[in-house]
C-alpha atoms as a PDB file:
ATOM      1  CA  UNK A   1      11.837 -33.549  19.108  1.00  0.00           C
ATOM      2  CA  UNK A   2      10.154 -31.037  17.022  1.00  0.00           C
ATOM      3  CA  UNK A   3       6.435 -30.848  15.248  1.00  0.00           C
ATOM      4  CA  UNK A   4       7.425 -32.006  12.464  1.00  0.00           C
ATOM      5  CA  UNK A   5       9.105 -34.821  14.075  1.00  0.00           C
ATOM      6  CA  UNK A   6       6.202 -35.712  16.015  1.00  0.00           C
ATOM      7  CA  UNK A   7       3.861 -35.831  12.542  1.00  0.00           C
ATOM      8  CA  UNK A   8       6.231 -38.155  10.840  1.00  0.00           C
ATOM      9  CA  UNK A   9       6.405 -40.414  13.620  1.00  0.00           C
ATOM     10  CA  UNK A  10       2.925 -40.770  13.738  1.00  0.00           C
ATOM     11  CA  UNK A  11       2.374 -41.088  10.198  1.00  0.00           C
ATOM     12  CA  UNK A  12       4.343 -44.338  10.002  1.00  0.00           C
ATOM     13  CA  UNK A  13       2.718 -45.829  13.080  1.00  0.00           C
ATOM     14  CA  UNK A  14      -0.662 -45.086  11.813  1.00  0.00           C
ATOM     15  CA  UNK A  15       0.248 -47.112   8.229  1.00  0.00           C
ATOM     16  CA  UNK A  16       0.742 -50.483  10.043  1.00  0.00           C
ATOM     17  CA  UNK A  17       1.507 -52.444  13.303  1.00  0.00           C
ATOM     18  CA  UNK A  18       4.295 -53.509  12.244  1.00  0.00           C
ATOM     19  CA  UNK A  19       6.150 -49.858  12.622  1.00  0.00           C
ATOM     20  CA  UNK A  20      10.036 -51.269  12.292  1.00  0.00           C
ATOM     21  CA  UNK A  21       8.566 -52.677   8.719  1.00  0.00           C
ATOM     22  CA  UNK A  22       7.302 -49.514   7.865  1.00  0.00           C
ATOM     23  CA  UNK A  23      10.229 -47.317   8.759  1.00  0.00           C
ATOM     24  CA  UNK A  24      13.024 -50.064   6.848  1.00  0.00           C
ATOM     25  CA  UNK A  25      10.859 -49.879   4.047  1.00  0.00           C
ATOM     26  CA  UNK A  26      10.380 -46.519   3.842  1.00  0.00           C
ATOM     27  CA  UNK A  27      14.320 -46.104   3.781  1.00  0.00           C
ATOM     28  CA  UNK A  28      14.871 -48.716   1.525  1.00  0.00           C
ATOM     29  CA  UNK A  29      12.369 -47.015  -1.209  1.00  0.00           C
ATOM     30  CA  UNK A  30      13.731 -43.766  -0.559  1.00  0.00           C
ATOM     31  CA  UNK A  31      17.379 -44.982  -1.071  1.00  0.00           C
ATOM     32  CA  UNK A  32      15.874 -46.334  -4.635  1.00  0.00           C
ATOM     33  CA  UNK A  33      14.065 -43.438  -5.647  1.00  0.00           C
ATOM     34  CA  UNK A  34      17.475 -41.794  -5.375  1.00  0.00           C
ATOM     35  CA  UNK A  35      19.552 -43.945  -6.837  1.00  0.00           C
ATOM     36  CA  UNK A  36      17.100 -43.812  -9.734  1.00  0.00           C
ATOM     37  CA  UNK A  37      18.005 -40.195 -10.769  1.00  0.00           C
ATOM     38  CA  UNK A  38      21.747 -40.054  -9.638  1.00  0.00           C
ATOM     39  CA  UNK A  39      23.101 -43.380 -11.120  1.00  0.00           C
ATOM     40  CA  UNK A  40      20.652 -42.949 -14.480  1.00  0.00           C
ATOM     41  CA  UNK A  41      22.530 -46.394 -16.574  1.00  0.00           C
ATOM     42  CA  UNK A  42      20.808 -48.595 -13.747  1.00  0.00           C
ATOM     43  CA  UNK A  43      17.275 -46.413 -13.441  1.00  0.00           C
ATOM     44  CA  UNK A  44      15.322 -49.596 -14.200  1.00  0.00           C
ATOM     45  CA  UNK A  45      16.934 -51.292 -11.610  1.00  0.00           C
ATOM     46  CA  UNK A  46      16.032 -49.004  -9.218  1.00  0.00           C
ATOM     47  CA  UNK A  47      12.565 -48.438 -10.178  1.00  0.00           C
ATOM     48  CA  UNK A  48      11.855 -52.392 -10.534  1.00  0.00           C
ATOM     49  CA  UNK A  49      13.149 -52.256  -6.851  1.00  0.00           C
ATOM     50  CA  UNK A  50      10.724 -49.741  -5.975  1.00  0.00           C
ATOM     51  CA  UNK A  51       8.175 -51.729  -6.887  1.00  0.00           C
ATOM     52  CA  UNK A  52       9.059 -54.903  -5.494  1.00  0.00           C
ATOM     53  CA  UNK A  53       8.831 -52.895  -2.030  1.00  0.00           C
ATOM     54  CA  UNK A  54       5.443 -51.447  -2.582  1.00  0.00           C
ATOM     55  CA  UNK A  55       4.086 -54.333  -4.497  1.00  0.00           C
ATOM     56  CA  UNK A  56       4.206 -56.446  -0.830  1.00  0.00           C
ATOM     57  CA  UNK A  57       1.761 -53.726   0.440  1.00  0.00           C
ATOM     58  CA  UNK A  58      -2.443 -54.314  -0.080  1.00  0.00           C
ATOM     59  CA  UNK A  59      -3.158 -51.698  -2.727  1.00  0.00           C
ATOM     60  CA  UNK A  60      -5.902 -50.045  -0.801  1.00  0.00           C
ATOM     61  CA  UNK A  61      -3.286 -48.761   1.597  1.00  0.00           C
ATOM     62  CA  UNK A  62      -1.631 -46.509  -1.641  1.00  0.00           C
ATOM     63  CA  UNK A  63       2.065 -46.661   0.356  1.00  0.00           C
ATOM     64  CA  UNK A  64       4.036 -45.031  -2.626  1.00  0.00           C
ATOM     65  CA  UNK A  65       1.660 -42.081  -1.447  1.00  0.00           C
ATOM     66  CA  UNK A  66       2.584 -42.278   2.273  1.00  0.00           C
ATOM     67  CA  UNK A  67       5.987 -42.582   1.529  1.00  0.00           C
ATOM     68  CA  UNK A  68       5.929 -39.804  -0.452  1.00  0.00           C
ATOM     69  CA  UNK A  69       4.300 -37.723   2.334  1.00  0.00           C
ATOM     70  CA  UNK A  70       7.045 -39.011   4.822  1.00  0.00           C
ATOM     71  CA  UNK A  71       9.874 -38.034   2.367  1.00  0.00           C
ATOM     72  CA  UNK A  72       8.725 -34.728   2.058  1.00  0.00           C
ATOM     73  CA  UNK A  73       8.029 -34.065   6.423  1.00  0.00           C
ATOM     74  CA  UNK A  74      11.725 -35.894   6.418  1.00  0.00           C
ATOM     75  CA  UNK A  75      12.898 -33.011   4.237  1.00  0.00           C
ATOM     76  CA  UNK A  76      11.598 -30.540   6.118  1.00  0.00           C
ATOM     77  CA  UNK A  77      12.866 -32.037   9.340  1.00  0.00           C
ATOM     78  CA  UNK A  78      16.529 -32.027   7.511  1.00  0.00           C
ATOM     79  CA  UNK A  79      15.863 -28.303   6.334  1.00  0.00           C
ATOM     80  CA  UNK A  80      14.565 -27.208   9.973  1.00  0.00           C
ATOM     81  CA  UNK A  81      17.659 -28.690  11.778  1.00  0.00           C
ATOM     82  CA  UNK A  82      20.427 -29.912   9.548  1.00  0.00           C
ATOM     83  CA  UNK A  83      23.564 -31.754  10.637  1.00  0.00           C
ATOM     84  CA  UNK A  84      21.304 -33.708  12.508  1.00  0.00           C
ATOM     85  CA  UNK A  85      20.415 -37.946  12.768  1.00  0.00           C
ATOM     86  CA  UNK A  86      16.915 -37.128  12.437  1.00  0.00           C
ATOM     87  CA  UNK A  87      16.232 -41.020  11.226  1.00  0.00           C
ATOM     88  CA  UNK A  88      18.263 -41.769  14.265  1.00  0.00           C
ATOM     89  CA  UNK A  89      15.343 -40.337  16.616  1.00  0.00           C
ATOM     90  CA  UNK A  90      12.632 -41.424  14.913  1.00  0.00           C
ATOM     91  CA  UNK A  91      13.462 -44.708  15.037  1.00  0.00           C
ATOM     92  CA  UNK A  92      14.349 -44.567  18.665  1.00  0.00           C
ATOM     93  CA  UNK A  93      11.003 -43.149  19.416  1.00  0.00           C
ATOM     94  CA  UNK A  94       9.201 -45.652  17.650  1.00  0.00           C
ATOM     95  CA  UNK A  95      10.056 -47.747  20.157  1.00  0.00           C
ATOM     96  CA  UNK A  96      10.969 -50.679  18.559  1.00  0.00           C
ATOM     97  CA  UNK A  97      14.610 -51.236  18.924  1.00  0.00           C
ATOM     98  CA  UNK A  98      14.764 -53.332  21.385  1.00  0.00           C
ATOM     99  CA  UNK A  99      11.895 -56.307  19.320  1.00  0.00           C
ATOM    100  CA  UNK A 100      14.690 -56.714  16.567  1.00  0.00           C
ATOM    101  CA  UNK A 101      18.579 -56.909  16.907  1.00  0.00           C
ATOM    102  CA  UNK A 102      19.338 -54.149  19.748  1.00  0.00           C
ATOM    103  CA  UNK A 103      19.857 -51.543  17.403  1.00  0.00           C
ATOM    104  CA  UNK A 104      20.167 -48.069  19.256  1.00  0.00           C
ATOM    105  CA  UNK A 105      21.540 -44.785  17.633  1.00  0.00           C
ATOM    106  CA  UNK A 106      24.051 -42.120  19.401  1.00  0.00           C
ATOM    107  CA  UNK A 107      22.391 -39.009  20.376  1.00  0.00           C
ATOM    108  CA  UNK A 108      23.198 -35.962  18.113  1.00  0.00           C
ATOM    109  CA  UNK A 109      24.087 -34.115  20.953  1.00  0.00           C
ATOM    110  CA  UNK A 110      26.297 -36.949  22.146  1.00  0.00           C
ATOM    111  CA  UNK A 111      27.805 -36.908  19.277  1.00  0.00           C
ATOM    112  CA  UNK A 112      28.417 -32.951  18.437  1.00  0.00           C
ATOM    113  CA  UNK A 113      30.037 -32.896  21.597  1.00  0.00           C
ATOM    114  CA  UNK A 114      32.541 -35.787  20.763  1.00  0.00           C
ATOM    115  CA  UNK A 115      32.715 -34.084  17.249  1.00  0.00           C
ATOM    116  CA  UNK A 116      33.759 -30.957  18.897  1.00  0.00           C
ATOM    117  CA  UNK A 117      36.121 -32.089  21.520  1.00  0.00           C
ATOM    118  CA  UNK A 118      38.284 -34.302  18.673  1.00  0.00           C
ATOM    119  CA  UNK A 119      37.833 -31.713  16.004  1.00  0.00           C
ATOM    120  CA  UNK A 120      41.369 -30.784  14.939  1.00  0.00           C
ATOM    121  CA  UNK A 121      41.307 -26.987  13.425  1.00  0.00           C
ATOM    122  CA  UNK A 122      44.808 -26.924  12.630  1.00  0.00           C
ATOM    123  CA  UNK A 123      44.998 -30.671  10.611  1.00  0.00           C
ATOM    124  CA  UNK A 124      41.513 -30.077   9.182  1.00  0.00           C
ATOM    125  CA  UNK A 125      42.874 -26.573   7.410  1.00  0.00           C
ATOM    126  CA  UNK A 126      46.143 -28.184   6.342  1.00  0.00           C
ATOM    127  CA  UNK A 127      44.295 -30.878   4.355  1.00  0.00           C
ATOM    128  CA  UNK A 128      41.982 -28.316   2.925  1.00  0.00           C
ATOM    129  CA  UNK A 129      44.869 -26.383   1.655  1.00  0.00           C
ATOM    130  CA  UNK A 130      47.157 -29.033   0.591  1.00  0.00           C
ATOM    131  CA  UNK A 131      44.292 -30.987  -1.435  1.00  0.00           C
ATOM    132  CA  UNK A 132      40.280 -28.520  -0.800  1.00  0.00           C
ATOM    133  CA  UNK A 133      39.239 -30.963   1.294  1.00  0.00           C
ATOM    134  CA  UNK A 134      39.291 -33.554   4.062  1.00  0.00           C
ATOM    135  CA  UNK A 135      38.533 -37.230   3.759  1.00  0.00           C
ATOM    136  CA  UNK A 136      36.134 -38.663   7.129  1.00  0.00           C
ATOM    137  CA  UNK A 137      35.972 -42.567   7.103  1.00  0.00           C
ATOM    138  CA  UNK A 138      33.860 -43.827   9.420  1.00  0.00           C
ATOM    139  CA  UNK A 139      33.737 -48.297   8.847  1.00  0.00           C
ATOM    140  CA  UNK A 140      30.593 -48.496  11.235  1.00  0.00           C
ATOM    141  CA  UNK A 141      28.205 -45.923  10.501  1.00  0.00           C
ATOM    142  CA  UNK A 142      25.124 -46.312  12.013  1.00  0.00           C
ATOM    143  CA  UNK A 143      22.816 -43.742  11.626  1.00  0.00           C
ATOM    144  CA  UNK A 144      25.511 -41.066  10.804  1.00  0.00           C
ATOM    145  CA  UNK A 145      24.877 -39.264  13.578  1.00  0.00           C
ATOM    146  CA  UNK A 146      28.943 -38.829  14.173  1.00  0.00           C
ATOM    147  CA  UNK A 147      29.520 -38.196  10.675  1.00  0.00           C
ATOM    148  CA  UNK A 148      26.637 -35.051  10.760  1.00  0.00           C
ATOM    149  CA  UNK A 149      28.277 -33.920  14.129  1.00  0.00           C
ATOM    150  CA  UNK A 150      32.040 -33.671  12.305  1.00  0.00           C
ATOM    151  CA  UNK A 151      29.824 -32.030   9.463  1.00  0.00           C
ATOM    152  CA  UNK A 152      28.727 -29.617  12.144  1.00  0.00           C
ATOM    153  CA  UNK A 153      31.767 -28.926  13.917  1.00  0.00           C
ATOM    154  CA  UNK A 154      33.302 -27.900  10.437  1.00  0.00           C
ATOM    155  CA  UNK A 155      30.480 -25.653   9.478  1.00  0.00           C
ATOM    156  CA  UNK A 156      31.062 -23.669  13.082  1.00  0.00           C
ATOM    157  CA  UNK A 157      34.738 -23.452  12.158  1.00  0.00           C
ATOM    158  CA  UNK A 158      33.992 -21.524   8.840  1.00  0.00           C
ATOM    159  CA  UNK A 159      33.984 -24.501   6.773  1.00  0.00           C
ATOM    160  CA  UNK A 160      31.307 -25.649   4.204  1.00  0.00           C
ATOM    161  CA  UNK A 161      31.076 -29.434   4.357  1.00  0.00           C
ATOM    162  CA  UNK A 162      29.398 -29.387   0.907  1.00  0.00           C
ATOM    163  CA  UNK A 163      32.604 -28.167  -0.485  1.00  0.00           C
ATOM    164  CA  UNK A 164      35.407 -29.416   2.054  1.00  0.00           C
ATOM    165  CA  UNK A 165      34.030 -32.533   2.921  1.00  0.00           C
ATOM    166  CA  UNK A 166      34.329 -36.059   1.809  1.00  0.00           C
ATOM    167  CA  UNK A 167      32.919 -38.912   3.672  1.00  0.00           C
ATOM    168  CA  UNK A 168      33.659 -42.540   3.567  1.00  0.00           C
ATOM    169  CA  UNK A 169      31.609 -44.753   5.207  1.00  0.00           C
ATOM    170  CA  UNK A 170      30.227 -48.272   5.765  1.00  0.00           C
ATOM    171  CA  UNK A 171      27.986 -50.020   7.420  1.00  0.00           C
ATOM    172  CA  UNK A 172      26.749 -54.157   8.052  1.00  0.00           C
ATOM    173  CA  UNK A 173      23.528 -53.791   8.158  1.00  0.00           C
ATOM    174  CA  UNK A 174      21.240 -52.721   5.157  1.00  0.00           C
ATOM    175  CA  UNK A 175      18.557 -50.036   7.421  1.00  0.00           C
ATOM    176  CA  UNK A 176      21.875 -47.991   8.801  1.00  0.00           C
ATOM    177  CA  UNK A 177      23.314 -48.251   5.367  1.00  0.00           C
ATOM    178  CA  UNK A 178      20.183 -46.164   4.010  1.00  0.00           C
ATOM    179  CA  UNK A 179      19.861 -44.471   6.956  1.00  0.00           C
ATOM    180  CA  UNK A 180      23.497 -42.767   6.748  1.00  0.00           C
ATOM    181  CA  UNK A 181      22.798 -42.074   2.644  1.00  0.00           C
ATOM    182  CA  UNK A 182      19.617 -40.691   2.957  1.00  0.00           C
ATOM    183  CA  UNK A 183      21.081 -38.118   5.500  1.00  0.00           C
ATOM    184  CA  UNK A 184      24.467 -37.350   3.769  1.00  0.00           C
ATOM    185  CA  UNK A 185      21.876 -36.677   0.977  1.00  0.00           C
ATOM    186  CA  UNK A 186      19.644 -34.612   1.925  1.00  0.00           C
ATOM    187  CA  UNK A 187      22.840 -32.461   4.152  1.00  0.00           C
ATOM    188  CA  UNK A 188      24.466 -32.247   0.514  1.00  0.00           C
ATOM    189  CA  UNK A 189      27.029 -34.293   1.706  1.00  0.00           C
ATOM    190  CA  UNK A 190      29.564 -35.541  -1.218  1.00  0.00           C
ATOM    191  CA  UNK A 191      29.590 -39.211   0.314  1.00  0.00           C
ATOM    192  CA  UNK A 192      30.341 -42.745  -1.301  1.00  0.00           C
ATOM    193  CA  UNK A 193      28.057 -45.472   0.804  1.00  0.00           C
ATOM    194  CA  UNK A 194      28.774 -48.679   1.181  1.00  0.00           C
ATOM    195  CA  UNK A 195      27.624 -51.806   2.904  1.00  0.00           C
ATOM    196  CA  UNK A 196      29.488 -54.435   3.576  1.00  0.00           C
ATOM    197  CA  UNK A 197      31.880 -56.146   6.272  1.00  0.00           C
ATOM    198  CA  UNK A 198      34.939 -53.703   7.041  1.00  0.00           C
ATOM    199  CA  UNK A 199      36.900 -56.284   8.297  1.00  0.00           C
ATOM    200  CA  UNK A 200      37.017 -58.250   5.474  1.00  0.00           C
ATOM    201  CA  UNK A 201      36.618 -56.074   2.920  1.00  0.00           C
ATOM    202  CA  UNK A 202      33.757 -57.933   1.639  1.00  0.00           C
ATOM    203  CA  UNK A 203      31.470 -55.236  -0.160  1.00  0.00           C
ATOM    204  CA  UNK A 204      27.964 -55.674  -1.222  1.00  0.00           C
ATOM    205  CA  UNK A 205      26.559 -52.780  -2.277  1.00  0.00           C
ATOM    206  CA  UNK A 206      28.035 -49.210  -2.751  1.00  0.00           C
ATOM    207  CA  UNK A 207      26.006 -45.399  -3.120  1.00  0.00           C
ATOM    208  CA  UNK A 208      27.355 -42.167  -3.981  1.00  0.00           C
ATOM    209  CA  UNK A 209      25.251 -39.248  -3.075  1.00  0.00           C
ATOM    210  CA  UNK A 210      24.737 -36.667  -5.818  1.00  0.00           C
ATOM    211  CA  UNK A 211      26.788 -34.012  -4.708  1.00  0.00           C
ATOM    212  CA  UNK A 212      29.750 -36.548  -5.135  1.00  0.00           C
ATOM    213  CA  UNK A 213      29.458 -35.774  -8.525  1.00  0.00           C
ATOM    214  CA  UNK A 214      28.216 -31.831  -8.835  1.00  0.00           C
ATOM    215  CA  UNK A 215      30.943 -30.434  -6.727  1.00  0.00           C
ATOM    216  CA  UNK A 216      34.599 -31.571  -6.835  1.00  0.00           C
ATOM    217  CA  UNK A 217      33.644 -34.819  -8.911  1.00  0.00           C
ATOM    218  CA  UNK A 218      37.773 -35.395 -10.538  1.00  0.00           C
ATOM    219  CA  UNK A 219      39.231 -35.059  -7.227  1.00  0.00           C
ATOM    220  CA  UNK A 220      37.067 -37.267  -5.271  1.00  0.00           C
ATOM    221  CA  UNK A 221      37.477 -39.743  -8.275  1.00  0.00           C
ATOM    222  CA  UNK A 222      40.969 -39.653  -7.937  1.00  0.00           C
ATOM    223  CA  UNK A 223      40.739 -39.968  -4.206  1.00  0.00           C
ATOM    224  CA  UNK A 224      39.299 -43.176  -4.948  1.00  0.00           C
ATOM    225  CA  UNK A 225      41.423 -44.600  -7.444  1.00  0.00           C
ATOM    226  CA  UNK A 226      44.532 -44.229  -5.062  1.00  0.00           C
END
């Protein structure tokens, strides 16, 4: 765990006692404020969202500001060691996993070793040159830390995720949902997001990150129409 991990950390224990609140929420307005600019017909929807979240806080506490002072050491975290489940960590380390549901994230080195070990060279370049790029589904997603360690294992293989890379994924629960978009986001990961049960096929919501739609946009749309 680096510096700026440590800072970000503390920052959301210092905001409240309640640091599991603090770090869903912080994910959940984050998820908004990016919604708000990639899908721009529902941008009020978003933003009333927002609100709603920061709203429930006392006013003297200004958390849009904090928030926006996480987002930006969360960036930097991302930009100091990408291909990484840096929300993974800091949740771990804020210790409160085991007061809600059991919720605990696979190591990123965990999972860049099972990454490597199952990465296929040869099937990974035949789908990139029958179609420019390779589909990854993962129906349980956590906190994406498998997905970023396939993302990883391509990128040491010679291949740019950004460009060759399309990831699926799903998750139950709302916090991992965000988590895994926030990351494919800010990895400029073309990624559609969706919660819901896999089994079932019962979908409730459903994100596409932004680079979805700058790079590649008619193919991936056709890879979802099929």
């Amino acid at each position: 765990m680096n510096e700026l991990e440590k800072e970000l950390i503390e920052k959301m224990r210092s905001q409240s006692t309640n640091s599991y609140q603090i770090f869903a929420d912080f994910c959940r307005c984050s998820v908004y404020a990016v919604n708000s600019q990639v899908d721009m017909l529902n941008s009020s929807d978003w933003n009333e969202k927002y609100i709603q979240v920061i709203n429930s806080y006392d006013k003297s506490i200004n958390i849009a500001n904090k928030f926006s002072e996480m987002f930006a050491l969360f960036c930097m975290c991302i930009e100091q060691e990408p291909y990484s489940d840096i929300l993974g960590r800091v949740y771990m380390n804020l210790e409160v996993s085991s007061g809600k549901i059991g919720q605990f994230f696979t190591p990123q080195h965990i999972a860049n070793l099972t990454a490597k070990l199952n990465f296929d060279n040869k099937r990974v370049t035949k789908e990139i040159e029958d179609k420019s790029f390779i589909t990854l589904s993962e129906s349980c997603s956590g906190g994406a830390s498998l997905i970023l360690g396939f993302a990883k294992a391509m990128q040491e293989n010679g291949y740019t995720p950004y460009k060759h890379l399309l990831v699926v994924a799903n998750d139950l629960d709302e916090m991992c949902v965000n988590m895994t978009y926030l990351q494919l986001v800010l990895n400029d990961i073309p990624a559609i997001v969706t919660r819901g049960n896999a089994l079932n096929n019962d979908i409730r919501s459903i994100y596409y990150t932004p680079s979805y739609f700058t790079n590649n946009y008619f193919k991936f749309e056709q890879h979802r129409r099929c």
